[in-house]
Protein backbone atom coordinates (compact mmCIF):
# COMPACT_ATOMS: atom_id res chain seq x y z
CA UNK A 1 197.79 148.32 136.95
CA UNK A 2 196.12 147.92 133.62
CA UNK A 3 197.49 149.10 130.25
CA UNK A 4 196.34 152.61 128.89
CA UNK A 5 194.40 151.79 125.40
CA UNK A 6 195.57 154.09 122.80
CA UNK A 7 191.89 156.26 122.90
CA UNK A 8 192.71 157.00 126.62
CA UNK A 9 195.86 157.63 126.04
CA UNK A 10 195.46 160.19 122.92
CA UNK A 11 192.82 162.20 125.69
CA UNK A 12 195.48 162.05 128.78
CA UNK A 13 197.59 163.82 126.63
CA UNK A 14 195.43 166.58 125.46
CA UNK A 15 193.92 166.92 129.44
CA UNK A 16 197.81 166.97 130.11
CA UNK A 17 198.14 170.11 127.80
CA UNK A 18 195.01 171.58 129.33
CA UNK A 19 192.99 171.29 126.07
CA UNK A 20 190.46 168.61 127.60
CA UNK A 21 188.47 168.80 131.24
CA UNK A 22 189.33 166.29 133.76
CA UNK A 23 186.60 164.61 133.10
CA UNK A 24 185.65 165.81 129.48
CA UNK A 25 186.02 164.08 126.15
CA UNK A 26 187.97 165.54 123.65
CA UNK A 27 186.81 166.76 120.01
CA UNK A 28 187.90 165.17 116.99
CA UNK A 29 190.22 167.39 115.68
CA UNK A 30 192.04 167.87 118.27
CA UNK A 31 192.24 164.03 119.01
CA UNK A 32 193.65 163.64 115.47
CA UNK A 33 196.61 166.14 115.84
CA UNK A 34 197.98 163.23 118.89
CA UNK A 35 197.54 160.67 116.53
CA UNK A 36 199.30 162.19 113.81
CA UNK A 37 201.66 163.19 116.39
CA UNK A 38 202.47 160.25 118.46
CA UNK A 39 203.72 157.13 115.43
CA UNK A 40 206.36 159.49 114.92
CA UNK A 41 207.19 160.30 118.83
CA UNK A 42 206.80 156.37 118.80
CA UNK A 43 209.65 155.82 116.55
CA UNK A 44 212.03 158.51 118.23
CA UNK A 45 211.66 156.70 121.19
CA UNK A 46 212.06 153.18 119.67
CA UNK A 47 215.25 154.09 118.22
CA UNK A 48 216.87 155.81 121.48
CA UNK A 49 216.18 152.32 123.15
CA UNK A 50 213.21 154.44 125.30
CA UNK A 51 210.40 152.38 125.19
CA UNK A 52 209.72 148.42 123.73
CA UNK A 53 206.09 148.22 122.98
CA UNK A 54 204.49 148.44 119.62
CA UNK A 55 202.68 151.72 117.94
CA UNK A 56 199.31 150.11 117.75
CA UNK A 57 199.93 148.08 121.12
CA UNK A 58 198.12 149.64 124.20
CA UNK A 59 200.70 151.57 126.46
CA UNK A 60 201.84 149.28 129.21
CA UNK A 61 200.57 151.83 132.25
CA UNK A 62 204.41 152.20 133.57
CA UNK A 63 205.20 154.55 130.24
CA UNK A 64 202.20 155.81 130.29
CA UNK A 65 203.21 159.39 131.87
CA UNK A 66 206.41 159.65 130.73
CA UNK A 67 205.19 159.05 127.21
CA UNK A 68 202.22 161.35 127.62
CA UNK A 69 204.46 164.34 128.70
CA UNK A 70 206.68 163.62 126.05
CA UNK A 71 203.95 164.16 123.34
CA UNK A 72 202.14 166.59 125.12
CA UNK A 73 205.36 168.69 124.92
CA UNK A 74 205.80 168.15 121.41
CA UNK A 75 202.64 169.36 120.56
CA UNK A 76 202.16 172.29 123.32
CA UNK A 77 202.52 175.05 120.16
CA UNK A 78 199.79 173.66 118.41
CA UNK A 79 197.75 174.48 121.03
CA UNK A 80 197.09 177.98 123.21
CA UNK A 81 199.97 176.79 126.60
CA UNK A 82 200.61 179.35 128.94
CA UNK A 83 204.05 180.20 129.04
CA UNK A 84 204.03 178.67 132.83
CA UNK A 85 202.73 175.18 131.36
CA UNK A 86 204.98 175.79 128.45
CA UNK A 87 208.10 175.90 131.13
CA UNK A 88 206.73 172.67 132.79
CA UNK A 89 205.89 170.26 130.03
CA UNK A 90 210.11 171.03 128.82
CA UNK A 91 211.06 170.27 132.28
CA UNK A 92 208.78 167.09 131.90
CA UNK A 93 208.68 165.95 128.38
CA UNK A 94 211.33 167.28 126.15
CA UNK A 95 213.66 164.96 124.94
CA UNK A 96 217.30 165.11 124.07
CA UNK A 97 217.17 168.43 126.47
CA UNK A 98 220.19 169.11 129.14
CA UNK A 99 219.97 168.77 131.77
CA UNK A 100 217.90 165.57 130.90
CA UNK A 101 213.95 165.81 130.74
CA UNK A 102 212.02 164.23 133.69
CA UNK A 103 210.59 161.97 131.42
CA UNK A 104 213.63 160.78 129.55
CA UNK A 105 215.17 159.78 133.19
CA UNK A 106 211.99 157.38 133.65
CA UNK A 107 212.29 155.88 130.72
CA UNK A 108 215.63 155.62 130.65
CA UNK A 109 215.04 153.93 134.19
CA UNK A 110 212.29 151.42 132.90
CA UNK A 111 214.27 150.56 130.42
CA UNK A 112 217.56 149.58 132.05
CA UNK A 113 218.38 145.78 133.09
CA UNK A 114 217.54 144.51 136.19
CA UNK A 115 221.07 144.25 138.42
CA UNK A 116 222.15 140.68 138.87
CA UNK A 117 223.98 140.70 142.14
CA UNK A 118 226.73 137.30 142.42
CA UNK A 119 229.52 137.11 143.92
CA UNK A 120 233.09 136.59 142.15
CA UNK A 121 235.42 134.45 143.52
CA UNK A 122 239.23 136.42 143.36
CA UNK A 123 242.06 133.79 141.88
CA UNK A 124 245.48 134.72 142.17
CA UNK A 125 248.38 133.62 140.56
């Protein structure tokens, strides 16, 4: 599967939040409040060991919806979520949450080391 670009991935996020139709574009504004938004979601997630591509890199397409839900939480009270969304994108996307976001669990599973199975020979003395 391909990489998400960043433009796609700014408009995933605001059709995850409702804000754009499946298949609609989205307007400038709103496109600008995810790009404000996600260098410093970027960083948070750099730092927790979450993700290990680059801010202006496109999104390698396994992240993809665990990042997007993660954003598109962040920003749900910018725009008008229904308090059933609202309840859905912090099951998905809210980090640090307990029990652990959805989201966070992906990453946190994309991120881990593959297991290395070899056998160990006992010694005794």
């Amino acid at each position: 599967m391909a990489d998400v670009t960043l433009t796609d991935f700014y408009t995933r996020v605001l059709r995850e939040l409702k804000v754009v139709p499946p298949n609609g574009t989205a307007n400038a504004e709103d496109r600008q409040r995810v790009v404000d938004m996600y260098p410093n979601i970027h960083d948070m997630l750099l730092e927790k060991n979450l993700i290990d591509f680059g801010v202006a890199d496109s999104i390698p397409s396994r992240f993809a919806i665990p990042v997007i839900r993660i954003i598109a939480y962040q920003l749900a009270n910018e725009f008008s979520v229904s308090e059933m969304s609202l309840m859905k994108l912090k099951a998905e996307g809210e980090l640090d949450a307990y029990p652990i976001a959805k989201s966070e669990r992906q990453l946190r599973k994309l991120m881990q080391r593959p297991y290395v199975e070899s056998v160990v020979s006992n010694q005794y003395f």
